[in-house]
Structure formats: structure tokens, C-alpha cells
PDB file of N, CA and C in Angstrom:
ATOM      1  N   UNK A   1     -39.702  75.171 101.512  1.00  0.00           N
ATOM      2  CA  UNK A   1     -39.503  74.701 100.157  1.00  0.00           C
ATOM      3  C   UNK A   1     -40.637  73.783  99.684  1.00  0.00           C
ATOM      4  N   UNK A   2     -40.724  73.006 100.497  1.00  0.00           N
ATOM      5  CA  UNK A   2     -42.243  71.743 100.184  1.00  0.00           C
ATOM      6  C   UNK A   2     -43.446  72.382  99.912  1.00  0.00           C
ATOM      7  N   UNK A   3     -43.996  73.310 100.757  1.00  0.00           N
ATOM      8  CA  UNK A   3     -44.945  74.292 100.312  1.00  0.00           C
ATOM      9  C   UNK A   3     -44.929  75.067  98.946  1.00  0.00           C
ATOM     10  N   UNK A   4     -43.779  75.793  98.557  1.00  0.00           N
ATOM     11  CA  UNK A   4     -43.373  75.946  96.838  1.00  0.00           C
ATOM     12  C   UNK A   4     -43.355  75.421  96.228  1.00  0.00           C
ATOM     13  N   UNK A   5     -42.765  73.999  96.375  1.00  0.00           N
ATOM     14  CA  UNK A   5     -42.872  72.819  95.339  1.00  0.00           C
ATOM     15  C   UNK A   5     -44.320  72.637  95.211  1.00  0.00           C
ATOM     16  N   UNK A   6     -45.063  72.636  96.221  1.00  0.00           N
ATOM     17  CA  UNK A   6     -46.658  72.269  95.736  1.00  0.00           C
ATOM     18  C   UNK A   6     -47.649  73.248  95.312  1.00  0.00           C
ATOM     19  N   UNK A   7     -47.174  74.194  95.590  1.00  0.00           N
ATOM     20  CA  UNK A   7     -47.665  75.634  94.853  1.00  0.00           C
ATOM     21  C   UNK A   7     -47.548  75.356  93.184  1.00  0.00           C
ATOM     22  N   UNK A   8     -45.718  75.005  92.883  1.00  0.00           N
ATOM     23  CA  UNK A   8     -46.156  74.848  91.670  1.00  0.00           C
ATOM     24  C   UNK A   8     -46.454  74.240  90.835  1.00  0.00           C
ATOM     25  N   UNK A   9     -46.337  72.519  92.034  1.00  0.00           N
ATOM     26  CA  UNK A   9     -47.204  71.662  91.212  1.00  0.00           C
ATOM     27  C   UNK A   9     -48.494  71.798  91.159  1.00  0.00           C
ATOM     28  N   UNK A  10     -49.462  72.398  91.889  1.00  0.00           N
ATOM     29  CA  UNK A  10     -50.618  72.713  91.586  1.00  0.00           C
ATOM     30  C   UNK A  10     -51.368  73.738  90.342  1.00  0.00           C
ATOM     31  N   UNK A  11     -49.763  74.870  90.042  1.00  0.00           N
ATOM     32  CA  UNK A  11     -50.428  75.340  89.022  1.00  0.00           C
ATOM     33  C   UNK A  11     -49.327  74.725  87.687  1.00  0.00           C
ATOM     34  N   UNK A  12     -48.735  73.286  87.384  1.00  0.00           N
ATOM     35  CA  UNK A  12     -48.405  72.787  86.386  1.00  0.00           C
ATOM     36  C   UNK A  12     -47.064  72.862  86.462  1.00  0.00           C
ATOM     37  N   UNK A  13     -46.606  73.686  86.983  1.00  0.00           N
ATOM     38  CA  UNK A  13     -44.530  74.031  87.005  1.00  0.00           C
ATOM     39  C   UNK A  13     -44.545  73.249  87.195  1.00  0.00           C
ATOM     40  N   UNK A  14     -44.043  71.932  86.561  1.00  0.00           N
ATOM     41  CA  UNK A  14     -43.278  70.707  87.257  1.00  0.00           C
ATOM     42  C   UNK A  14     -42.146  71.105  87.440  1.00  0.00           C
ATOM     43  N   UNK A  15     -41.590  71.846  86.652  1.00  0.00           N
ATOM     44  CA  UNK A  15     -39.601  71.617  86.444  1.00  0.00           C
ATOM     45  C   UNK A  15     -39.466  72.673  87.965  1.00  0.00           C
ATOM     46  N   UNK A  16     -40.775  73.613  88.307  1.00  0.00           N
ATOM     47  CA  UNK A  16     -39.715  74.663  89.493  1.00  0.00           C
ATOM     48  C   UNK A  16     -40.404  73.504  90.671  1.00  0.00           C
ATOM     49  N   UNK A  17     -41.313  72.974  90.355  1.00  0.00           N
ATOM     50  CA  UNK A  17     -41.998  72.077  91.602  1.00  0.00           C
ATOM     51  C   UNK A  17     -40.776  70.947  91.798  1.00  0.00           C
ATOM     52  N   UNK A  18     -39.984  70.310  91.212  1.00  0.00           N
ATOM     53  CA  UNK A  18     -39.169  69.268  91.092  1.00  0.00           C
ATOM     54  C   UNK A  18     -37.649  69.908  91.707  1.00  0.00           C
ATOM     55  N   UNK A  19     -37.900  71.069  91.412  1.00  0.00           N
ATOM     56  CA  UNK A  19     -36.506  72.303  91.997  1.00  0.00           C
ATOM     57  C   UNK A  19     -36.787  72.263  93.558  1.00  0.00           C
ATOM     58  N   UNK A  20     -37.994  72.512  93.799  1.00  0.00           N
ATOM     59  CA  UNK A  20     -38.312  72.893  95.513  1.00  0.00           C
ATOM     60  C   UNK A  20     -38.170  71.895  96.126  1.00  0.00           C
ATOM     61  N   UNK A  21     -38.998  70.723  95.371  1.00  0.00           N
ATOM     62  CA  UNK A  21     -38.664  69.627  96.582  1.00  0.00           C
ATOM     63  C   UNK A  21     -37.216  68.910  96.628  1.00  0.00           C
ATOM     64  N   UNK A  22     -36.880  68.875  95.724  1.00  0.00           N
ATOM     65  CA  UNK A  22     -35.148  68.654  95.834  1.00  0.00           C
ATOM     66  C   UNK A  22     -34.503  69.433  96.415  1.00  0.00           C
ATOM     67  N   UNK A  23     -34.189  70.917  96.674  1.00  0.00           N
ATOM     68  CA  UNK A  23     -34.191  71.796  97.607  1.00  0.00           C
ATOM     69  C   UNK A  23     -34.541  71.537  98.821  1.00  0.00           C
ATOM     70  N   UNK A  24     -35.015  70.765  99.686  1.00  0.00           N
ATOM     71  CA  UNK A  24     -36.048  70.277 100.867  1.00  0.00           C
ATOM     72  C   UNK A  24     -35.071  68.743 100.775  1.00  0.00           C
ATOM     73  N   UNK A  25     -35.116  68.713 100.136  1.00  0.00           N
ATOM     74  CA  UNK A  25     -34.021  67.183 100.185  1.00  0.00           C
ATOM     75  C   UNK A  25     -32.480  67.540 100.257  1.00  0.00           C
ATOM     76  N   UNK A  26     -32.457  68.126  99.687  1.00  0.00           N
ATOM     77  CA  UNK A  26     -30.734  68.732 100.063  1.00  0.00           C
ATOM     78  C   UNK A  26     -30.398  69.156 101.787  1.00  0.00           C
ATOM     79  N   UNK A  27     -31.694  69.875 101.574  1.00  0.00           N
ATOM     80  CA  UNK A  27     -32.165  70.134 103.696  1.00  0.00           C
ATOM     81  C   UNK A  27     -31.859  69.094 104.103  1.00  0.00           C
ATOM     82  N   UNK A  28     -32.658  68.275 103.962  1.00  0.00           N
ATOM     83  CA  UNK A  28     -32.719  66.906 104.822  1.00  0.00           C
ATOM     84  C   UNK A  28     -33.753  65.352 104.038  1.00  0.00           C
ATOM     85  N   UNK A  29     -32.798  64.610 103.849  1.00  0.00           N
ATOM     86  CA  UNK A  29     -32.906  63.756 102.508  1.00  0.00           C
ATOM     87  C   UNK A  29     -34.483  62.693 103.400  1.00  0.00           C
ATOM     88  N   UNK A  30     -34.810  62.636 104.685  1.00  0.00           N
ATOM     89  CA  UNK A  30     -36.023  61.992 104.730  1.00  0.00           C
ATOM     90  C   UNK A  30     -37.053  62.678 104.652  1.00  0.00           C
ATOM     91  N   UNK A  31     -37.188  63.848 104.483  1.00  0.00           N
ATOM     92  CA  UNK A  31     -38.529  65.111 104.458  1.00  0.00           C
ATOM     93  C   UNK A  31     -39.524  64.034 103.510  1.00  0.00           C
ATOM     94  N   UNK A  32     -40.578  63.642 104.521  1.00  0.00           N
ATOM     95  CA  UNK A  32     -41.588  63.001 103.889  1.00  0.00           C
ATOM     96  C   UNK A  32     -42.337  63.803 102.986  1.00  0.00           C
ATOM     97  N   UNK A  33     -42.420  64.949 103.295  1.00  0.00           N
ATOM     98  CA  UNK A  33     -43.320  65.995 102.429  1.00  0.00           C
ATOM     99  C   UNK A  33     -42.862  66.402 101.137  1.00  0.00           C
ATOM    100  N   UNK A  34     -41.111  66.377 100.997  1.00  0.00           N
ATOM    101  CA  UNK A  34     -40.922  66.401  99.250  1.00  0.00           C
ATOM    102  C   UNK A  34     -40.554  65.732  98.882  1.00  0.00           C
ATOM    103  N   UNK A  35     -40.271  64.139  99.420  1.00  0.00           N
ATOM    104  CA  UNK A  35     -39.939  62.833  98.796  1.00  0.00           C
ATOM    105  C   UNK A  35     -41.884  62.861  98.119  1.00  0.00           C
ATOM    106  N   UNK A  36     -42.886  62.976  98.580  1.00  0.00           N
ATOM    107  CA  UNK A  36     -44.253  63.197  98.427  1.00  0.00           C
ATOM    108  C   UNK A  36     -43.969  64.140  96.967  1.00  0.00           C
ATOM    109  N   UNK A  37     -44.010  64.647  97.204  1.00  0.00           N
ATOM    110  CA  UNK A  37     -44.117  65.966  95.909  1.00  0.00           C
ATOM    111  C   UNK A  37     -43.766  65.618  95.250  1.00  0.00           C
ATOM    112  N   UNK A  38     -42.399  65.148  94.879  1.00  0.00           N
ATOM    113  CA  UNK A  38     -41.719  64.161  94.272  1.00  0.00           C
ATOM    114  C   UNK A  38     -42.546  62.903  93.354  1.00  0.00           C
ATOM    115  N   UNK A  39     -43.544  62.771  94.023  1.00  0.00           N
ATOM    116  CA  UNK A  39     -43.816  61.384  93.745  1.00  0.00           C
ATOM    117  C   UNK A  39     -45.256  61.604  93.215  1.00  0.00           C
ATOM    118  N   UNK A  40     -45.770  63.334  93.684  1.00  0.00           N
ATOM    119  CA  UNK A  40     -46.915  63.400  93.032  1.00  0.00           C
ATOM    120  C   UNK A  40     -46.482  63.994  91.535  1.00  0.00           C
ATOM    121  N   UNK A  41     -45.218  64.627  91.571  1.00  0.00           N
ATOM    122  CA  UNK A  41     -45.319  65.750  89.807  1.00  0.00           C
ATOM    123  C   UNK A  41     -45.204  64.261  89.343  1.00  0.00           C
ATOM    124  N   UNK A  42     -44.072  63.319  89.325  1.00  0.00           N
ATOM    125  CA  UNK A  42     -43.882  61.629  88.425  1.00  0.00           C
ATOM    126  C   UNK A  42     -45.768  61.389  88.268  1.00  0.00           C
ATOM    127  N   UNK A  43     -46.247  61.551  89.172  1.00  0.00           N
ATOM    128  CA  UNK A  43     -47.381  60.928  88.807  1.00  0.00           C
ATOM    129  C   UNK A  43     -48.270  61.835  87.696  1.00  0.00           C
ATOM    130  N   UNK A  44     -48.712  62.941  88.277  1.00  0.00           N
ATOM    131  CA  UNK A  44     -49.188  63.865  87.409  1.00  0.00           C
ATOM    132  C   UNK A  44     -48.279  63.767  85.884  1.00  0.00           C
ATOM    133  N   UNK A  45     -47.258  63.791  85.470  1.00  0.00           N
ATOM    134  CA  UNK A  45     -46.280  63.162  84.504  1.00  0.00           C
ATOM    135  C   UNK A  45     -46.915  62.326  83.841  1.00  0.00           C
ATOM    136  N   UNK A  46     -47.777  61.359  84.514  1.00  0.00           N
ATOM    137  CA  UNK A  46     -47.730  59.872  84.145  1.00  0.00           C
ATOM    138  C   UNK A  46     -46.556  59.028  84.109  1.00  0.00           C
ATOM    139  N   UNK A  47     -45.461  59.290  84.519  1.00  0.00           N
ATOM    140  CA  UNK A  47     -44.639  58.046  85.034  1.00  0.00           C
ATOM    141  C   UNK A  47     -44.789  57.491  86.352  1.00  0.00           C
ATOM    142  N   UNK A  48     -45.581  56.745  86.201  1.00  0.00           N
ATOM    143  CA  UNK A  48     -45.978  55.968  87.758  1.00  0.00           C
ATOM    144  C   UNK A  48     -44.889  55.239  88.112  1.00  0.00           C
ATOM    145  N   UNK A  49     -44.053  54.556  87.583  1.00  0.00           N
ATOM    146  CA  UNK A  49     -43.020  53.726  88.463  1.00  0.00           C
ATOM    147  C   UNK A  49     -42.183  54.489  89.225  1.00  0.00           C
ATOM    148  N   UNK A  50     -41.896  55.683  88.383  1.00  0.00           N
ATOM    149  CA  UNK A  50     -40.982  56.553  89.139  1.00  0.00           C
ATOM    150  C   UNK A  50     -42.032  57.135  90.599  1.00  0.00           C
ATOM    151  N   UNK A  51     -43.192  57.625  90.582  1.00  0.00           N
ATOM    152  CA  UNK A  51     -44.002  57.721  91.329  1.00  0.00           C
ATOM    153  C   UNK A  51     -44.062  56.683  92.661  1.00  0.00           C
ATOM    154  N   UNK A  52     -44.108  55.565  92.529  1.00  0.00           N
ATOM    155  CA  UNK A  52     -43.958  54.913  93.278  1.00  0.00           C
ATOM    156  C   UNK A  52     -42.421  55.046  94.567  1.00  0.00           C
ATOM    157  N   UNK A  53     -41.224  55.049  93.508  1.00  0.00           N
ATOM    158  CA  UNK A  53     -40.392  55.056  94.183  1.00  0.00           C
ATOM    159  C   UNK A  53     -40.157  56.188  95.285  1.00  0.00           C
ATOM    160  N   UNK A  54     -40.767  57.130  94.520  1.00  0.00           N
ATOM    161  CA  UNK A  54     -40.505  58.378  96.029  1.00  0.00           C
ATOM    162  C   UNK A  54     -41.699  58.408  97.163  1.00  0.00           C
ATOM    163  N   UNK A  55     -42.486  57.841  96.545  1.00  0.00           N
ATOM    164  CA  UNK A  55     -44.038  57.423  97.573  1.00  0.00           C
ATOM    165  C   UNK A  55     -43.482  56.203  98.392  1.00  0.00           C
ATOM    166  N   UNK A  56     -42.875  55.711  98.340  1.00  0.00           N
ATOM    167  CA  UNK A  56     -41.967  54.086  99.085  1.00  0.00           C
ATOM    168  C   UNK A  56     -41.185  54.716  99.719  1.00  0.00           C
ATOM    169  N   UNK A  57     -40.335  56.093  99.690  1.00  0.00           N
ATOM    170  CA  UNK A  57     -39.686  56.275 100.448  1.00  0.00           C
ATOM    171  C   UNK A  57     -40.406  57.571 101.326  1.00  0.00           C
ATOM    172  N   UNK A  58     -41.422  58.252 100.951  1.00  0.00           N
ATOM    173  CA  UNK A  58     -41.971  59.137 101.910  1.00  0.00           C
ATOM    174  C   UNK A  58     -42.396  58.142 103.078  1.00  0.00           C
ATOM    175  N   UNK A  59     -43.234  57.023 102.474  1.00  0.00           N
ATOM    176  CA  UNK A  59     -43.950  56.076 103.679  1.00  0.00           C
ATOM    177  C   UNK A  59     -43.095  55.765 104.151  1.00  0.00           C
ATOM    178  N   UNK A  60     -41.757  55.367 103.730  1.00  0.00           N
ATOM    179  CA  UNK A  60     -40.495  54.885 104.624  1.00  0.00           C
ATOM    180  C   UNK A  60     -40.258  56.220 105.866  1.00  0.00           C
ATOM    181  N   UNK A  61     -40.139  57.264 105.718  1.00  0.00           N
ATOM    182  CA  UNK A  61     -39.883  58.688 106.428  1.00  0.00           C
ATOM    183  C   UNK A  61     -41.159  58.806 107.386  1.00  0.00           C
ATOM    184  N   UNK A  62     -42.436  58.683 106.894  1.00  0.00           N
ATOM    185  CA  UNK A  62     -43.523  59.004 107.499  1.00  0.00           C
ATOM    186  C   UNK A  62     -44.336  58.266 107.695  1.00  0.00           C
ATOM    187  N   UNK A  63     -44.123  56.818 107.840  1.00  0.00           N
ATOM    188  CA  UNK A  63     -45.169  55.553 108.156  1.00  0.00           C
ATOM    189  C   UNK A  63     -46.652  56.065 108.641  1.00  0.00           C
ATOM    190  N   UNK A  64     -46.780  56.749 109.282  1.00  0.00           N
ATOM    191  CA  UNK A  64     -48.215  57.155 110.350  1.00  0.00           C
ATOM    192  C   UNK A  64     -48.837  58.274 109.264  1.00  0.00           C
ATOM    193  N   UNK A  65     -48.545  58.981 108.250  1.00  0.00           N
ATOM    194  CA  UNK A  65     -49.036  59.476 107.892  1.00  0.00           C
ATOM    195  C   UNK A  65     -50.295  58.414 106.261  1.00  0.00           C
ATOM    196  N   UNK A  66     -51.492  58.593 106.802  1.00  0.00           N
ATOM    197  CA  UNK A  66     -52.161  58.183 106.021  1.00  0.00           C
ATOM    198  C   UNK A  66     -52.787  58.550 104.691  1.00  0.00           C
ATOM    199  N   UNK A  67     -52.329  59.886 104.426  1.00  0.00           N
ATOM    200  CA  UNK A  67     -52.223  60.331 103.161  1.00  0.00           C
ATOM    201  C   UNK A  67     -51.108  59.715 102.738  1.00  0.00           C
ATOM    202  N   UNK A  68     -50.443  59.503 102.777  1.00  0.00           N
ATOM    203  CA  UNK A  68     -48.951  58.977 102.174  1.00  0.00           C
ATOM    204  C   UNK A  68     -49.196  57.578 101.804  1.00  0.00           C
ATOM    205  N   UNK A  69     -49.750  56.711 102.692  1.00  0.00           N
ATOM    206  CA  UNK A  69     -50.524  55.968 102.113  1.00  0.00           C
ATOM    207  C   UNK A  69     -51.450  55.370 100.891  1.00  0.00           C
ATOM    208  N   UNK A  70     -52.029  56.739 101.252  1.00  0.00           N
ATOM    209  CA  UNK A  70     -53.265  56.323 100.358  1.00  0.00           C
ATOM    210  C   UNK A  70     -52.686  56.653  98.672  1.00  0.00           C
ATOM    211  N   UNK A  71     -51.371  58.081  98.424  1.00  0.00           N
ATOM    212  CA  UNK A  71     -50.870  58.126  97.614  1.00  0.00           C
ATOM    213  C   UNK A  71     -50.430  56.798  96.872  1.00  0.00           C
ATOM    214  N   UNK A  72     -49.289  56.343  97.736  1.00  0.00           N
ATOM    215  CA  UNK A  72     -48.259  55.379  97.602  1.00  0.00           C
ATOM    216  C   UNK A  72     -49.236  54.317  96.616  1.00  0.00           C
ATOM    217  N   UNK A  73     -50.707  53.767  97.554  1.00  0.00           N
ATOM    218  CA  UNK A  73     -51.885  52.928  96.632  1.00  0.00           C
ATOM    219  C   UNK A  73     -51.885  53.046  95.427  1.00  0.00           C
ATOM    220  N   UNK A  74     -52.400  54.821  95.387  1.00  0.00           N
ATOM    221  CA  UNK A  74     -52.577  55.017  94.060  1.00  0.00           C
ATOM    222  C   UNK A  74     -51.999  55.022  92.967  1.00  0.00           C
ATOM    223  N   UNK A  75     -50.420  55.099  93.450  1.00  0.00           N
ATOM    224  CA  UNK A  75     -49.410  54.485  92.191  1.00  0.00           C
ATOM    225  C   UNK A  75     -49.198  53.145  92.117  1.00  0.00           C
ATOM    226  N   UNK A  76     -49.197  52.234  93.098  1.00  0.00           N
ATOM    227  CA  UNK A  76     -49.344  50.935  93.189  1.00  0.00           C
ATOM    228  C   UNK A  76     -50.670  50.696  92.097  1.00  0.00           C
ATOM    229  N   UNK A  77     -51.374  51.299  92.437  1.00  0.00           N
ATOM    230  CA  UNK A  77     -52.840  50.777  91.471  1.00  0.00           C
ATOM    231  C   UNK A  77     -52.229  51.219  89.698  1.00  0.00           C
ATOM    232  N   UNK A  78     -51.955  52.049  89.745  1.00  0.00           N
ATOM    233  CA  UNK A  78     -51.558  52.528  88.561  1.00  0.00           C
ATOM    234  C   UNK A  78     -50.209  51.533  88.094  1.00  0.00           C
ATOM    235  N   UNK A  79     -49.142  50.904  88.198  1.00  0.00           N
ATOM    236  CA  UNK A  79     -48.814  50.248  87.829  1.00  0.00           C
ATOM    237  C   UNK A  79     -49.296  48.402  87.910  1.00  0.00           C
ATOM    238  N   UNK A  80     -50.422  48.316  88.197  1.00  0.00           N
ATOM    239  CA  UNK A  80     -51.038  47.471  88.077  1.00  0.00           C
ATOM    240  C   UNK A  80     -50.620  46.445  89.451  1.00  0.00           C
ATOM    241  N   UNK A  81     -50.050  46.915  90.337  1.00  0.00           N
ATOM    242  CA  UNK A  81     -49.515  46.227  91.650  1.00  0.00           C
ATOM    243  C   UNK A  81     -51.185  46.051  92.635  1.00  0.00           C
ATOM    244  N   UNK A  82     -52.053  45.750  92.304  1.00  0.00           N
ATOM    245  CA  UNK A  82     -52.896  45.668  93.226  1.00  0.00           C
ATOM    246  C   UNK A  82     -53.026  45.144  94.541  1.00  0.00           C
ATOM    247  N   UNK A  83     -52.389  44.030  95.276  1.00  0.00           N
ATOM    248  CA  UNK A  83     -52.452  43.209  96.216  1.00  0.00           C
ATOM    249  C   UNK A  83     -51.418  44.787  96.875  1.00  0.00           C
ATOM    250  N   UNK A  84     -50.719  45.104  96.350  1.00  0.00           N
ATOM    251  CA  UNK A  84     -49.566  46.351  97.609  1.00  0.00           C
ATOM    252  C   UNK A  84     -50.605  47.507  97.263  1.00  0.00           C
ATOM    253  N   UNK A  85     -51.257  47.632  96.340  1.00  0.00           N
ATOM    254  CA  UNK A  85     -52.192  48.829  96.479  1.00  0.00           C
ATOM    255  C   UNK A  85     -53.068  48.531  97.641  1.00  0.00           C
ATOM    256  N   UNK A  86     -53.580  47.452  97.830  1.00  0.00           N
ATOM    257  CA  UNK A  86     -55.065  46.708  98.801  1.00  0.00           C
ATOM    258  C   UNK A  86     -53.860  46.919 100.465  1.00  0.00           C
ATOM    259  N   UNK A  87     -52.672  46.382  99.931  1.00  0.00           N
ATOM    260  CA  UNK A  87     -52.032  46.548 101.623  1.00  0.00           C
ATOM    261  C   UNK A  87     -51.945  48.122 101.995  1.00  0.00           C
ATOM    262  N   UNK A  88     -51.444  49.110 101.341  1.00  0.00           N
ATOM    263  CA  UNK A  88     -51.703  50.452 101.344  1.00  0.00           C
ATOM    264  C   UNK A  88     -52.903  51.095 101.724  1.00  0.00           C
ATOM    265  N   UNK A  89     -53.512  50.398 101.301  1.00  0.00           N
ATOM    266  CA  UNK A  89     -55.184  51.252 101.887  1.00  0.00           C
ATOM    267  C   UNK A  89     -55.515  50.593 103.135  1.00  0.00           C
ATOM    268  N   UNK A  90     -55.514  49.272 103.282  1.00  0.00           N
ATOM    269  CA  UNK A  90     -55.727  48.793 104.541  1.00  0.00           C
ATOM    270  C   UNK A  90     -55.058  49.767 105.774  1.00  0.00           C
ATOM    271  N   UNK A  91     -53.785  49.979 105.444  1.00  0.00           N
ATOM    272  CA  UNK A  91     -53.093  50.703 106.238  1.00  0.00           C
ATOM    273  C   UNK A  91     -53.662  51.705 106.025  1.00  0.00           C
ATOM    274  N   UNK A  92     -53.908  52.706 105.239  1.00  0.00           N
ATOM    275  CA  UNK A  92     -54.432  53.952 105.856  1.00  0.00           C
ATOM    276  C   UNK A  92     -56.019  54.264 106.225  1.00  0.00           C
ATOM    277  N   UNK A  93     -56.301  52.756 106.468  1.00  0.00           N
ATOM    278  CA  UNK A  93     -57.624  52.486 106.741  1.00  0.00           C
ATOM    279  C   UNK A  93     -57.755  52.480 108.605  1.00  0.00           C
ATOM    280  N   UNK A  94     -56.416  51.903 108.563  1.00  0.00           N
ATOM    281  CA  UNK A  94     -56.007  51.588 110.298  1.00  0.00           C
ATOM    282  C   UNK A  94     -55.832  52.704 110.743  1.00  0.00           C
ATOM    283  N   UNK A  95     -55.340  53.760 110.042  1.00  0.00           N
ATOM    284  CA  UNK A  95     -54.938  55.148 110.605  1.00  0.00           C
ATOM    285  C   UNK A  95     -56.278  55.837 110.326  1.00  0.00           C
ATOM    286  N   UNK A  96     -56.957  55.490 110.062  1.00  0.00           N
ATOM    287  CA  UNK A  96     -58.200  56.432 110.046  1.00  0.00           C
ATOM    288  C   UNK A  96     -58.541  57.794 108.661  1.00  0.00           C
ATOM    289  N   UNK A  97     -57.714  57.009 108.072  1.00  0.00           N
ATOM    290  CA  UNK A  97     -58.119  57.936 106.300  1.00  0.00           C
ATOM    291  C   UNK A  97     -59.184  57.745 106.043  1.00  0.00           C
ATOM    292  N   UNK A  98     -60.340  58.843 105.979  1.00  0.00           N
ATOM    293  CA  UNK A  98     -61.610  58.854 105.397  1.00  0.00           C
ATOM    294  C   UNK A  98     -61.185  58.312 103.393  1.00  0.00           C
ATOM    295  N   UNK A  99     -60.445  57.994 102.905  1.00  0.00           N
ATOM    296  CA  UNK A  99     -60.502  57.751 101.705  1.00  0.00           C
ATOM    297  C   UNK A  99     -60.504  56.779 101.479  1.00  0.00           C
ATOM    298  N   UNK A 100     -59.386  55.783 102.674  1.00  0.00           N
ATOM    299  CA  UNK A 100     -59.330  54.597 102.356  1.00  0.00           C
ATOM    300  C   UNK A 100     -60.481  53.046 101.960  1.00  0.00           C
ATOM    301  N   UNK A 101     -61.695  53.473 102.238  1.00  0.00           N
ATOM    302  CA  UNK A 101     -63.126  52.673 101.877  1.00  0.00           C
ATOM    303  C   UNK A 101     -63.336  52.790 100.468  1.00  0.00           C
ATOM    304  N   UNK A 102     -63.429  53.831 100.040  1.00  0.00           N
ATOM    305  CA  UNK A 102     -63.533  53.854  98.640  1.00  0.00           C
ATOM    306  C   UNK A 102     -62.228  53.336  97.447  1.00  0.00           C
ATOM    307  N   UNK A 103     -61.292  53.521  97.850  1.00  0.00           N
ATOM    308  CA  UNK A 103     -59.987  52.997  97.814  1.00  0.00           C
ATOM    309  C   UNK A 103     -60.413  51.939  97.803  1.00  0.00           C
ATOM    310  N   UNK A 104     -60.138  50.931  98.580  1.00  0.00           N
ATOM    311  CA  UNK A 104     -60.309  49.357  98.786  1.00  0.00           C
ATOM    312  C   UNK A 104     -61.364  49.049  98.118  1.00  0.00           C
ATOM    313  N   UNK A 105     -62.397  49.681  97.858  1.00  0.00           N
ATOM    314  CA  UNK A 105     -63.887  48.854  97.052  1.00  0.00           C
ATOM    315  C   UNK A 105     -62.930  48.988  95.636  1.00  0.00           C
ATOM    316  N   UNK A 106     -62.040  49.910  95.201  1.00  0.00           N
ATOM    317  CA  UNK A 106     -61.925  49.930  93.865  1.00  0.00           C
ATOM    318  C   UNK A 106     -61.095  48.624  93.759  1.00  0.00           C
ATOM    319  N   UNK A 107     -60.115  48.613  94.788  1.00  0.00           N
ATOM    320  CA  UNK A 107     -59.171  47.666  94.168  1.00  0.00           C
ATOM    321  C   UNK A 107     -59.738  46.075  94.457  1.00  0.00           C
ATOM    322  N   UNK A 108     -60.582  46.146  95.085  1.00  0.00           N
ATOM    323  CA  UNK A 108     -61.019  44.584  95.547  1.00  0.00           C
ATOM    324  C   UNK A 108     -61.928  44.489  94.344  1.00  0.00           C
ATOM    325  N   UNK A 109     -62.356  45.463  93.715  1.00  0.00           N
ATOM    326  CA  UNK A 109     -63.162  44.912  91.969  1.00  0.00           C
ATOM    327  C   UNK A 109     -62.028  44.186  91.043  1.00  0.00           C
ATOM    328  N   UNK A 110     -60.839  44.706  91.128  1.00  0.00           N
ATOM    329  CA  UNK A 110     -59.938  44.506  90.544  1.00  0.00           C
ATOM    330  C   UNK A 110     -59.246  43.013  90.657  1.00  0.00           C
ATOM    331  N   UNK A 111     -59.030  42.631  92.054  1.00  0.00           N
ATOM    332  CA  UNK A 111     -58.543  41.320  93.002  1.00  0.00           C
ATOM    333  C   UNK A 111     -59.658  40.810  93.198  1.00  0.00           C
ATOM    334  N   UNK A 112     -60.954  40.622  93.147  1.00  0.00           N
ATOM    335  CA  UNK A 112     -61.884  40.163  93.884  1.00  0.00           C
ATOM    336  C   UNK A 112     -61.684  40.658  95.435  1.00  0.00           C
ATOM    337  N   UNK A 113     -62.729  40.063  95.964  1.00  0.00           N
ATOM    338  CA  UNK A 113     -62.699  39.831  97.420  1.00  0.00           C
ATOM    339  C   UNK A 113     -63.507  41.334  98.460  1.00  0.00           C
TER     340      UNK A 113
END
């Protein structure tokens, strides 16, 4: 189902992409991968708060995964949460996310430091 959901969030279906990963949650309500999906159509949307909340709970399901991370940041950054965006990247900085450097230079323009 997670794989469909991102099929069609990639080509714009939000409403069948929002079907699949809820489908995948009915499976089994911690599936880090469509609490994720979840949290990318809200974003693509532009509702970042809602974005956040399912990115808070994928990282809750999948702590070690550092894409999830680096997501979770990017809605943190987007609702203007910077200091939990800067803790987000750090962390997927520890796990070894090639993204997380560029990540952190953005938000430390933002926070200083």
C-alpha cells in the first residue's frame, strides 16, 4: 500500500495517495512509511502543521531512520520551529544522512550559530 500511496503522490493524486497510506495504517497503525506519506501529501498541500504531526509520529515508529528525520526538519523549518528543525538534522546527521550539512547551514542562518 505505501508504495501506491507514493506512486500517487508523486504523480499529484493526493486524495488516492491519502487512501493508500491510510490503508497501510489500518494494517498496522505504526508503519513508519505511511504515517511518512502522510506527512509528505500535508506537506506538498502546504499544510505544514498537519505535516509535522504525522512526521512526529513516523520518527516516533522509526527513530533510526534518517530520512524521516530530515523530513520531520523540514516541516519543523516550515512552520517556523527552527531550534526542533536544528535538533532533527543533528540527528540525522548522527545517522549519517548525506543531507543533513546542508540542512543545518540553512537553519543555523536562520538561529545563528
Amino acid at each position: 500500500m505505501t508504495q501506491e500511496g507514493e506512486a500517487a503522490r508523486r504523480r499529484g493524486d493526493f486524495a488516492a495517495a491519502e487512501r493508500a497510506f491510510n490503508q497501510a495504517l489500518a494494517a498496522y497503525n505504526r508503519n513508519g512509511a505511511a504515517l511518512m506519506g502522510l506527512s509528505d501529501v500535508e506537506f506538498d498541500r502546504g499544510h505544514f502543521e498537519q505535516a509535522v504531526v504525522f512526521a512526529e509520529r513516523a520518527v516516533k515508529a522509526e527513530p533510526k531512520k534518517g530520512d524521516f528525520r530530515i523530513r520531520l526538519g523540514d516541516a519543523y523549518f516550515k512552520v517556523l520551529r527552527y531550534p526542533d528543525a536544528k535538533s532533527q538534522y543533528d540527528k540525522a546527521a548522527e545517522l549519517g544522512h548525506a543531507k543533513a550539512a546542508g540542512r543545518l547551514d540553512k537553519v543555523k542562518e536562520k538561529i545563528g550559530g
